[in-house]
C-alpha atoms as a PDB file:
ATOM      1  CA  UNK A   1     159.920 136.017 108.462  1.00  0.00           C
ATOM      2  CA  UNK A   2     160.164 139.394 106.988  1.00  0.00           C
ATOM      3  CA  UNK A   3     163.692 140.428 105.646  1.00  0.00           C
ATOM      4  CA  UNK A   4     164.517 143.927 104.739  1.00  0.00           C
ATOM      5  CA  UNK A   5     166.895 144.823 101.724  1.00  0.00           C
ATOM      6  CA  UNK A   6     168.383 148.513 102.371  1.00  0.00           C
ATOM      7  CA  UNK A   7     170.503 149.371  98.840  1.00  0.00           C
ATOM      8  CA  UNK A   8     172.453 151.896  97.471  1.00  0.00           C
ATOM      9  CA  UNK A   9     171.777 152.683  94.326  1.00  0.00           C
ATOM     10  CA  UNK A  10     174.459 154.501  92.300  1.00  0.00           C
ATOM     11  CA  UNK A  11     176.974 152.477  91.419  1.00  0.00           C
ATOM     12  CA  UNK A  12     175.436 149.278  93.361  1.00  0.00           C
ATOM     13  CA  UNK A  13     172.343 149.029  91.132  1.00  0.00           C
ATOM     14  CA  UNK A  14     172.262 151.909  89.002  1.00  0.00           C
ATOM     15  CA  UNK A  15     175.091 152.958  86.842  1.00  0.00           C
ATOM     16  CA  UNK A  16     175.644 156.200  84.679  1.00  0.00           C
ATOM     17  CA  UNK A  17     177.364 155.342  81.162  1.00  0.00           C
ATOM     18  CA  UNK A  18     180.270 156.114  82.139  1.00  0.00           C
ATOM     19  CA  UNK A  19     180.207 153.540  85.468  1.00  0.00           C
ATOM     20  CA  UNK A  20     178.918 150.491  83.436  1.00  0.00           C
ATOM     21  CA  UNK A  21     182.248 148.922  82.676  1.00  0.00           C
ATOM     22  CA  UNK A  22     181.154 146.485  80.336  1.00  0.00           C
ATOM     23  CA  UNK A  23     184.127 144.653  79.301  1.00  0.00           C
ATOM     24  CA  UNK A  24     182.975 143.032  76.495  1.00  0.00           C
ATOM     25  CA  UNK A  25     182.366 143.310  72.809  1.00  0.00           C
ATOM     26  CA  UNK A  26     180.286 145.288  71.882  1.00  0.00           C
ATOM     27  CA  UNK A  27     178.208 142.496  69.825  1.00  0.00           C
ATOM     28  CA  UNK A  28     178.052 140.731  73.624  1.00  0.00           C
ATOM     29  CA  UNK A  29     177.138 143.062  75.775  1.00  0.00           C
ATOM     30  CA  UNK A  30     173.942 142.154  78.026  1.00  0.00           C
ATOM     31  CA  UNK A  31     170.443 144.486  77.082  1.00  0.00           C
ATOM     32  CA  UNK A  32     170.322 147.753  79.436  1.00  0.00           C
ATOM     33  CA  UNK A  33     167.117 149.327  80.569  1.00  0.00           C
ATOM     34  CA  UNK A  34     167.350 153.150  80.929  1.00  0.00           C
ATOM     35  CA  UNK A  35     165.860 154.174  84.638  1.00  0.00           C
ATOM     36  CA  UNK A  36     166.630 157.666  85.242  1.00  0.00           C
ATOM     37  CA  UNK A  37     166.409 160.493  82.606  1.00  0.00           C
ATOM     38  CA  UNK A  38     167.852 164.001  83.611  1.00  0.00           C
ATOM     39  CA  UNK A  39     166.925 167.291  81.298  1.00  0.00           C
ATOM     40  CA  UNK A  40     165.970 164.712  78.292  1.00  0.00           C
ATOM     41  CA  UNK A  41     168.937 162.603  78.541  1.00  0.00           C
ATOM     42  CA  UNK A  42     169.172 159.109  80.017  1.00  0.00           C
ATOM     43  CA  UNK A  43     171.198 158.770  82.468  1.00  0.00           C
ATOM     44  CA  UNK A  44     171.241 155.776  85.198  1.00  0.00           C
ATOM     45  CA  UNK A  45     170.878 151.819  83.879  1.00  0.00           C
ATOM     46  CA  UNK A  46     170.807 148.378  84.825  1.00  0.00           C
ATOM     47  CA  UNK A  47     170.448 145.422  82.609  1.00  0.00           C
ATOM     48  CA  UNK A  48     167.525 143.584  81.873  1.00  0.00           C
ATOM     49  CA  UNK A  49     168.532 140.687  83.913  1.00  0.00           C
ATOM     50  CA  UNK A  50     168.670 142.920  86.796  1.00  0.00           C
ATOM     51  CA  UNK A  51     165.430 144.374  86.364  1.00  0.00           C
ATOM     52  CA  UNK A  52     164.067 141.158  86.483  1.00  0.00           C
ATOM     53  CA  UNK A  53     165.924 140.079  90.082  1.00  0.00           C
ATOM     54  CA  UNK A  54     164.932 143.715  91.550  1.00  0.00           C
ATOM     55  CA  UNK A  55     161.399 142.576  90.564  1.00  0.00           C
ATOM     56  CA  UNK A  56     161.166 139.894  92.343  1.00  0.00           C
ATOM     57  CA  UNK A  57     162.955 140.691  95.230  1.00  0.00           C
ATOM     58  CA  UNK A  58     160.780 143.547  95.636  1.00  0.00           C
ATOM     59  CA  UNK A  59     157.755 140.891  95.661  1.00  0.00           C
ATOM     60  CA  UNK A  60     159.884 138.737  98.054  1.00  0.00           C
ATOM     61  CA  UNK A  61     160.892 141.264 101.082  1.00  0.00           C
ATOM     62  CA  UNK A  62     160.895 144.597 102.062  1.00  0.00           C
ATOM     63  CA  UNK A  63     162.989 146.522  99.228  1.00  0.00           C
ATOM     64  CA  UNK A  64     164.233 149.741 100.814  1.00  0.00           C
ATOM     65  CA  UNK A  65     166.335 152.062  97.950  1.00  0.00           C
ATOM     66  CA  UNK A  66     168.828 153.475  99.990  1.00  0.00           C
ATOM     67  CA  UNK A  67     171.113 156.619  98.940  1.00  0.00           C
ATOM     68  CA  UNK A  68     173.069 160.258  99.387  1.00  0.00           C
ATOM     69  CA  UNK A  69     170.704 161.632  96.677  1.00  0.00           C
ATOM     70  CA  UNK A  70     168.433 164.433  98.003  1.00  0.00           C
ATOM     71  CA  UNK A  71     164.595 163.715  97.877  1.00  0.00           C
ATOM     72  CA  UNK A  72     164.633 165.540  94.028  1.00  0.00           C
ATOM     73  CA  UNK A  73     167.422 163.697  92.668  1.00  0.00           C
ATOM     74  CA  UNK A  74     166.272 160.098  94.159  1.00  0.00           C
ATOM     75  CA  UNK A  75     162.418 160.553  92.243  1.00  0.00           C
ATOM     76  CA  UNK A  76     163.869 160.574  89.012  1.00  0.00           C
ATOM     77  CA  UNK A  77     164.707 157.368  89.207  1.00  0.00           C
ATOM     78  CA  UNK A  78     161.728 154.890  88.422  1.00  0.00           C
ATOM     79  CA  UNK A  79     163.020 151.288  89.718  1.00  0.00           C
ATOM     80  CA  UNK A  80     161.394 148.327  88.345  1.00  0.00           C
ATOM     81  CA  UNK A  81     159.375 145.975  90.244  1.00  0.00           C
ATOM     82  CA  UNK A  82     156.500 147.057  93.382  1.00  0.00           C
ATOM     83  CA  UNK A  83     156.749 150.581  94.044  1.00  0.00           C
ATOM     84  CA  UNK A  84     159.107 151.261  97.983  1.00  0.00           C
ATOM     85  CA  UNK A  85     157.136 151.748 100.875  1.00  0.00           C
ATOM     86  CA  UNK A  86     159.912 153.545 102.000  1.00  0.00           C
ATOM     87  CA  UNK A  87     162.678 154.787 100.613  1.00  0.00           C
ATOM     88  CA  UNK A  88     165.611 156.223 102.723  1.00  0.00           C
ATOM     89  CA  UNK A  89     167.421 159.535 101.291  1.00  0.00           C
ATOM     90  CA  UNK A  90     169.927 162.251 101.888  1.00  0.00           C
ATOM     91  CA  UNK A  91     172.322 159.731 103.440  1.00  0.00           C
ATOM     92  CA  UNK A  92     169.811 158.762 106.333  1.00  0.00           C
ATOM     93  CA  UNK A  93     168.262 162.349 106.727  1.00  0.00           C
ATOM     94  CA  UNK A  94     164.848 161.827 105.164  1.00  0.00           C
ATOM     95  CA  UNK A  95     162.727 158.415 105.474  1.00  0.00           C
ATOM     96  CA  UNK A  96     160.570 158.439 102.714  1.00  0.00           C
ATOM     97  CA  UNK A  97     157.241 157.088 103.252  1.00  0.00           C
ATOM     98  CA  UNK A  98     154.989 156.154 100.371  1.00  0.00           C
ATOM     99  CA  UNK A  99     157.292 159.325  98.631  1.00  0.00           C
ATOM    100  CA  UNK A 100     156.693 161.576 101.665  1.00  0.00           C
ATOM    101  CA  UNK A 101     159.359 162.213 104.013  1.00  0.00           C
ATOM    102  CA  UNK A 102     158.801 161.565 108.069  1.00  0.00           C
ATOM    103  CA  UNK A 103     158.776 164.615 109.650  1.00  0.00           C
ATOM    104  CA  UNK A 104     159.321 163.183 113.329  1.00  0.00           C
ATOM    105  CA  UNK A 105     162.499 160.991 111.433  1.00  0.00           C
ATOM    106  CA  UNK A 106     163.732 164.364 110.277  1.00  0.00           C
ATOM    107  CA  UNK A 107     163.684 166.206 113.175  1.00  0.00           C
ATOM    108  CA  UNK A 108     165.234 163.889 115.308  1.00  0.00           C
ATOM    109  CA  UNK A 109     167.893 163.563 112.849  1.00  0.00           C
ATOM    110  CA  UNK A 110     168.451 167.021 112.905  1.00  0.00           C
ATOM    111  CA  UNK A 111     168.734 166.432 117.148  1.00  0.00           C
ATOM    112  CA  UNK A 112     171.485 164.555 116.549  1.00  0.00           C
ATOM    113  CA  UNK A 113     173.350 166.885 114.344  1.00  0.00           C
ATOM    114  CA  UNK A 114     173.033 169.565 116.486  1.00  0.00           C
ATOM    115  CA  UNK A 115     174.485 167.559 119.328  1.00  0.00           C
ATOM    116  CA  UNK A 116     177.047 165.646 117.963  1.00  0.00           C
ATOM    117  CA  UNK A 117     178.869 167.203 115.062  1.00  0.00           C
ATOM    118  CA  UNK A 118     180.167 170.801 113.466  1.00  0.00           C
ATOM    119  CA  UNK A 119     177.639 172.765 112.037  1.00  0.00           C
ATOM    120  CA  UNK A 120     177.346 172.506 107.962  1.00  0.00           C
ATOM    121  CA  UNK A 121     178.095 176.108 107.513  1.00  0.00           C
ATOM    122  CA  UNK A 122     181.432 175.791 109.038  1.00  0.00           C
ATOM    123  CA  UNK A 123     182.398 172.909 106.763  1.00  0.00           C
ATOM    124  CA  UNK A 124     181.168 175.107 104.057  1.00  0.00           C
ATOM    125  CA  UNK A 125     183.447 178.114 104.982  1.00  0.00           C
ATOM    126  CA  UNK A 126     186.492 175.683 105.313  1.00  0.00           C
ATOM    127  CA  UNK A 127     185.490 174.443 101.441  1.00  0.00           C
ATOM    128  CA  UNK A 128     185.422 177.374  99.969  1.00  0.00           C
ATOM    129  CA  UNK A 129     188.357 178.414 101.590  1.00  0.00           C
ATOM    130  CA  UNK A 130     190.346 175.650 100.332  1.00  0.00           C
ATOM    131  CA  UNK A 131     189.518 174.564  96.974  1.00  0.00           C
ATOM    132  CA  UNK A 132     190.841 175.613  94.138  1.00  0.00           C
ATOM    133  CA  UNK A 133     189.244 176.789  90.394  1.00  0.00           C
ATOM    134  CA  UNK A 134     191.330 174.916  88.628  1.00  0.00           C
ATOM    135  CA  UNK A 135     189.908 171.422  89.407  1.00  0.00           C
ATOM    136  CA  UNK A 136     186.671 172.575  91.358  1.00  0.00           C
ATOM    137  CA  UNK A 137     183.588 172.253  88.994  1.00  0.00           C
ATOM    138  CA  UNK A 138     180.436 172.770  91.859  1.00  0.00           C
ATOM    139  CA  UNK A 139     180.042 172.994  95.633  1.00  0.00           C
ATOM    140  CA  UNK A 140     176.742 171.992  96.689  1.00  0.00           C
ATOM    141  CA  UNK A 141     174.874 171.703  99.515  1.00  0.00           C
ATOM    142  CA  UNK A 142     172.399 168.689  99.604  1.00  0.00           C
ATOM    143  CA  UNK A 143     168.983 169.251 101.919  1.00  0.00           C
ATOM    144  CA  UNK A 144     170.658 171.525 104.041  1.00  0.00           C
ATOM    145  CA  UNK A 145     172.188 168.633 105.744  1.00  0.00           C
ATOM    146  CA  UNK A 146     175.386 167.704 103.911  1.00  0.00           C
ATOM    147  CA  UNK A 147     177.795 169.256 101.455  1.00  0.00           C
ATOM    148  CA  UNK A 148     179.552 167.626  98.022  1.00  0.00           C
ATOM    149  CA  UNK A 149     181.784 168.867  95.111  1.00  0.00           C
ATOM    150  CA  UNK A 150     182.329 168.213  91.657  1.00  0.00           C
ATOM    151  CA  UNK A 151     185.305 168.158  90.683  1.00  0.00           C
ATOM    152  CA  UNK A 152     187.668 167.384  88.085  1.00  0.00           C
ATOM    153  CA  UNK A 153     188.800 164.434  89.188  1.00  0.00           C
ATOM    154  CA  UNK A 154     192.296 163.555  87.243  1.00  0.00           C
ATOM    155  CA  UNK A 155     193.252 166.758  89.003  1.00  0.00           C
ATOM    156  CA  UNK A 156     191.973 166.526  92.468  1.00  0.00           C
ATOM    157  CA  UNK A 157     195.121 166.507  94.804  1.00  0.00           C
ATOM    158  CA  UNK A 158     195.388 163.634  97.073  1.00  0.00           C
ATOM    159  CA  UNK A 159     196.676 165.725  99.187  1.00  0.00           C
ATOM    160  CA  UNK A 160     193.943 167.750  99.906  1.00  0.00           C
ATOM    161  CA  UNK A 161     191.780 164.681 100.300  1.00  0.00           C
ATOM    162  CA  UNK A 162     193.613 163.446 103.080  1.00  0.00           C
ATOM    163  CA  UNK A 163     193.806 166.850 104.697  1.00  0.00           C
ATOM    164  CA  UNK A 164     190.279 167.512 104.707  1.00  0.00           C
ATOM    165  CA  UNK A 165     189.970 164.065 105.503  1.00  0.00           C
ATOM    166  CA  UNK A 166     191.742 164.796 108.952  1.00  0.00           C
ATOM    167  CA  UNK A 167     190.169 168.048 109.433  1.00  0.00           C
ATOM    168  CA  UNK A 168     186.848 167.144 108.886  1.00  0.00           C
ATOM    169  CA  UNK A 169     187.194 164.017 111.042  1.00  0.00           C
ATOM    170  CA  UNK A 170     188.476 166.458 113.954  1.00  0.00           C
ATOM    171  CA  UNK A 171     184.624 168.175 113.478  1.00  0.00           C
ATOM    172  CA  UNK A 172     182.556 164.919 113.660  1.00  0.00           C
ATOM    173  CA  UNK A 173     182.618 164.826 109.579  1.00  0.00           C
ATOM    174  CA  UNK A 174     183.325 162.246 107.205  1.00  0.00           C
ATOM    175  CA  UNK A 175     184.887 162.750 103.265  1.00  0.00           C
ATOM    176  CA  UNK A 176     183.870 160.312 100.932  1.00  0.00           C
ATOM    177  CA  UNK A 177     185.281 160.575  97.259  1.00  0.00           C
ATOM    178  CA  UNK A 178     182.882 158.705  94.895  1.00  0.00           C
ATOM    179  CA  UNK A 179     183.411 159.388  90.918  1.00  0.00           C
ATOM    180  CA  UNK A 180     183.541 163.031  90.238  1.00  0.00           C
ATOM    181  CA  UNK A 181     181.908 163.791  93.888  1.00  0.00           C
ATOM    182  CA  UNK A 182     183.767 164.603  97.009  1.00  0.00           C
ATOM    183  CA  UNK A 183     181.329 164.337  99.891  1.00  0.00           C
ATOM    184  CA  UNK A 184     181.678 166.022 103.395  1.00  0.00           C
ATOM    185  CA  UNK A 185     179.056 164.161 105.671  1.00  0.00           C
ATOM    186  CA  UNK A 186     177.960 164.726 108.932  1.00  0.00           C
ATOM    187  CA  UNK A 187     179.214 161.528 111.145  1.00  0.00           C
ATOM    188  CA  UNK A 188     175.586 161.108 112.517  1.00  0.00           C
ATOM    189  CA  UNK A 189     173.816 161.501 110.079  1.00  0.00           C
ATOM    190  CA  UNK A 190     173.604 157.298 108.352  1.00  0.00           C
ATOM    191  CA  UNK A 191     172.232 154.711 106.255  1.00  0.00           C
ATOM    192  CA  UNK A 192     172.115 152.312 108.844  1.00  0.00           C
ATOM    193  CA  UNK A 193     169.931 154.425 111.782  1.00  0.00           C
ATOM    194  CA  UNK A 194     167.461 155.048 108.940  1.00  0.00           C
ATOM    195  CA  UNK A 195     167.330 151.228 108.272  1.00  0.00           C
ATOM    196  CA  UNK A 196     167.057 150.075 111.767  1.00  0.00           C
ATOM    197  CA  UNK A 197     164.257 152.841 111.862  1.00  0.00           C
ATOM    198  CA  UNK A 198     162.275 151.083 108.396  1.00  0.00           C
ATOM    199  CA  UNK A 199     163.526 147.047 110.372  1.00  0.00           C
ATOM    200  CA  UNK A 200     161.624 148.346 113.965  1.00  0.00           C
ATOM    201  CA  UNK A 201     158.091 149.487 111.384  1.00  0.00           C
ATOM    202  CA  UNK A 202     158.433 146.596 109.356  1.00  0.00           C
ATOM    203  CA  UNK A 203     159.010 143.917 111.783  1.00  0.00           C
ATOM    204  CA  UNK A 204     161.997 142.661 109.545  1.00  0.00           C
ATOM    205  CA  UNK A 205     163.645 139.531 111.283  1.00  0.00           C
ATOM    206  CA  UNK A 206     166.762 140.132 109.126  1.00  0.00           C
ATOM    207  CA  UNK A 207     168.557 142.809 107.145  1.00  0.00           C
ATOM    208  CA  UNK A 208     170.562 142.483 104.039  1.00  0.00           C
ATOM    209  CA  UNK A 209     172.494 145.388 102.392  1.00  0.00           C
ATOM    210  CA  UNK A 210     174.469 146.403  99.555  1.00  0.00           C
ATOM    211  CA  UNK A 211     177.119 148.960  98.516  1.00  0.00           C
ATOM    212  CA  UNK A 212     179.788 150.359  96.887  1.00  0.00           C
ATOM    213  CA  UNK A 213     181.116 153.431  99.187  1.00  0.00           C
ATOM    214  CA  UNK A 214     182.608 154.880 102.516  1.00  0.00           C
ATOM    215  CA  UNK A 215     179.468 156.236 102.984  1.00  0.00           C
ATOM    216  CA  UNK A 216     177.918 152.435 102.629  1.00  0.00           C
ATOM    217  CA  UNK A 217     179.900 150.845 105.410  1.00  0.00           C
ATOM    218  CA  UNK A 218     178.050 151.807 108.103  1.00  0.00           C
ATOM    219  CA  UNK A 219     174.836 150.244 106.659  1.00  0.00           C
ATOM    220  CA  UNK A 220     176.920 147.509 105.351  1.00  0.00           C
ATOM    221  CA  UNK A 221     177.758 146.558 108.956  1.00  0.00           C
ATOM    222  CA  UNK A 222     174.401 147.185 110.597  1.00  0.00           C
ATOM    223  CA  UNK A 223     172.801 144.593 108.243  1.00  0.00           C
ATOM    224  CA  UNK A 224     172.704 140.747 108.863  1.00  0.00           C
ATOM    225  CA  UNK A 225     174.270 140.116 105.378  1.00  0.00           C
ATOM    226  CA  UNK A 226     175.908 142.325 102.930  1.00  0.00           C
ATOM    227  CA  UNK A 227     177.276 143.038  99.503  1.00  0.00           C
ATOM    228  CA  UNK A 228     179.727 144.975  98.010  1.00  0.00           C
ATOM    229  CA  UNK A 229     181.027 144.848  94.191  1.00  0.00           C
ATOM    230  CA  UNK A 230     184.582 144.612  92.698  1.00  0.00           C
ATOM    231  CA  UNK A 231     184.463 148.515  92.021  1.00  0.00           C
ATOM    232  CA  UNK A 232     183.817 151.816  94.449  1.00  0.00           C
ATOM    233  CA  UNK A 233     185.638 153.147  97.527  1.00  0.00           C
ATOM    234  CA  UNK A 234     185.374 149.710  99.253  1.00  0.00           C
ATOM    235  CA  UNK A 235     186.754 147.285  96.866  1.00  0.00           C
ATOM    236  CA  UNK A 236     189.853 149.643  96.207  1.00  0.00           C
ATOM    237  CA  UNK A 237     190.816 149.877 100.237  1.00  0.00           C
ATOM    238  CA  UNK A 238     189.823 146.134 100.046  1.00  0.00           C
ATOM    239  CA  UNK A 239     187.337 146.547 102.728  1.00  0.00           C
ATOM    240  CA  UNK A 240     185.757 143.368 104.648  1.00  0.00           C
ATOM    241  CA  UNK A 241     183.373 142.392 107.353  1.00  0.00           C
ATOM    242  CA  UNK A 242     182.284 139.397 108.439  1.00  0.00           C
ATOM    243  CA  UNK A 243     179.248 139.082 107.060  1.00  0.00           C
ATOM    244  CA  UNK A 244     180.102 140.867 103.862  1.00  0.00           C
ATOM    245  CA  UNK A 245     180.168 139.241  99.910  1.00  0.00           C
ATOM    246  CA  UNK A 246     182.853 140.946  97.914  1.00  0.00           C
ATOM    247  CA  UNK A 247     181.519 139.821  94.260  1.00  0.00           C
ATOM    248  CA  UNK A 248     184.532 140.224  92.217  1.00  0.00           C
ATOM    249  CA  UNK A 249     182.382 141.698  89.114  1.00  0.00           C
ATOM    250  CA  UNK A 250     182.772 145.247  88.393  1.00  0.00           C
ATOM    251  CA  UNK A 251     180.370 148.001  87.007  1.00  0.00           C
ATOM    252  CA  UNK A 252     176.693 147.083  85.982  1.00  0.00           C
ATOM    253  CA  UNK A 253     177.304 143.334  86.194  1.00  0.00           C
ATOM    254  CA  UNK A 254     178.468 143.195  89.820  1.00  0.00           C
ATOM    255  CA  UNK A 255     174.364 144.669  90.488  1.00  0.00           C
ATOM    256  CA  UNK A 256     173.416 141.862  88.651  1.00  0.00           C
ATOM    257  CA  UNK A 257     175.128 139.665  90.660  1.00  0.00           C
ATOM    258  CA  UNK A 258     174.382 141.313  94.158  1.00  0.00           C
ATOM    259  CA  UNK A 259     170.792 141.129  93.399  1.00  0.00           C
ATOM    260  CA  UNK A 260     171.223 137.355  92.150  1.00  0.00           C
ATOM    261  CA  UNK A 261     172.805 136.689  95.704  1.00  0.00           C
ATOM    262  CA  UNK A 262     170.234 138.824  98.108  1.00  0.00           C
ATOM    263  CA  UNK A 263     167.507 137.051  96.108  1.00  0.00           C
ATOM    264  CA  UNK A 264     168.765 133.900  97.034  1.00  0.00           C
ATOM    265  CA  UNK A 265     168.652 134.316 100.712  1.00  0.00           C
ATOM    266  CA  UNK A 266     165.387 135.976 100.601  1.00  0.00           C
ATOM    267  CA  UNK A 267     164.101 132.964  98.884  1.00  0.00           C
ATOM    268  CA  UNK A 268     165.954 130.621 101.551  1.00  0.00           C
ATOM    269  CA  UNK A 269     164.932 132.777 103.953  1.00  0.00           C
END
């Protein structure tokens, strides 16, 4: 039986310094293995172990890197293990395919949006209506299909968050915060269509899943088993489902231990 593994990556397998959360001496802590660099600098890791599970579960099942990033952002990253098939972007709005995106997948994703939700350049107006300098870093717009700040995040009002929360809701939007990032994301526009899309090419008989955020529940739902780590969005509203592991490690550890777990069903599989 072929089973499909649809992952997020930041902050489920890949962490930024800053996200690893080590916990440990320094003399203890477990060998990294740098697997993004950005303008010279490394950026994203996961430990050795890690890169050793993703390896074989990529030789195992169908491993499907699954993530907000745009197409640009997404092939800096060079996983280890068999190189995706496919590769599912912009929060569900481009299906990569050997590194190209699916142009009938695209449109009909744009269908949707059309239909279903408030345009982007509304949400865009309302943003830059509403933030303010002092803690507002960037406002971005991501493929022409979603929009995200940077912000400073020790001085992002809650308040705020839960009114565009409300308001965006109102439009068909969702507001994920996730680090430094506020994300306003069309409702439509998912992980878990894309994966159902890569489960109907592949013939997957079952679906696993892991990660961290709001954005992540959706595909977290959709698959037959899922993971989540002791960090991220999820963990602190202490978000379950029932088919849902809640691995109580945080930072670069807990993807160690998600891929440890999703290997072993694979294998059982």
């Amino acid at each position: 039986m072929t089973v499909l593994v649809a992952s997020d990556l930041d902050r489920t397998l890949i962490y930024s310094p800053a996200a690893l959360a080590l916990g440990v001496p320094d003399a203890q802590a477990p060998r990294l293995l740098c697997v993004e660099v950005h303008e010279g600098r490394p950026l994203s890791f996961l430990t050795e172990t890690a890169a050793r599970l993703l390896t074989e579960l990529g030789e195992a099942a169908v491993f499907v890197p699954t993530t907000t990033r745009t197409r640009k952002q997404y092939q800096r990253i060079h996983l280890p293990g068999p190189a995706p098939k496919f590769a599912i972007c912009a929060n569900g709005g481009h299906l990569l395919v050997d590194g190209v995106s699916d142009p009938d997948w695209h449109a009909l994703v744009l269908a949707r949006l059309a239909d279903e939700c408030a345009p982007l350049a509304e949400i865009q107006d309302h943003l830059a209506a509403t933030t303010d300098p002092a803690w507002l870093r960037k406002l971005r717009v991501a493929e022409d299909l979603f929009a995200y700040l940077v912000v400073e995040r020790e001085l992002l009002p809650e308040q705020w968050v839960k009114e565009l929360a409300v308001w965006a809701e109102e439009r068909g939007w969702t507001v994920s915060v996730q680090g430094r990032k506020v994300y306003a994301v069309p409702k439509p526009l998912t992980k878990s269509a894309a994966m159902r899309e890569v489960a109907r090419r592949t013939d997957a008989g079952r679906t696993l899943a892991a990660g961290d955020s709001l954005l992540d529940a959706d595909l977290l739902l959709a698959a037959d088993l899922s993971w989540r780590p002791g960090h991220g969005e999820l963990a602190d509203a202490g978000w379950h489902a029932p088919q849902l592991t809640a691995v109580a490690q945080k930072g670069v550890m807990a993807g160690e231990e998600m891929l440890r777990g999703m290997l072993r069903v694979v294998r059982g599989s």
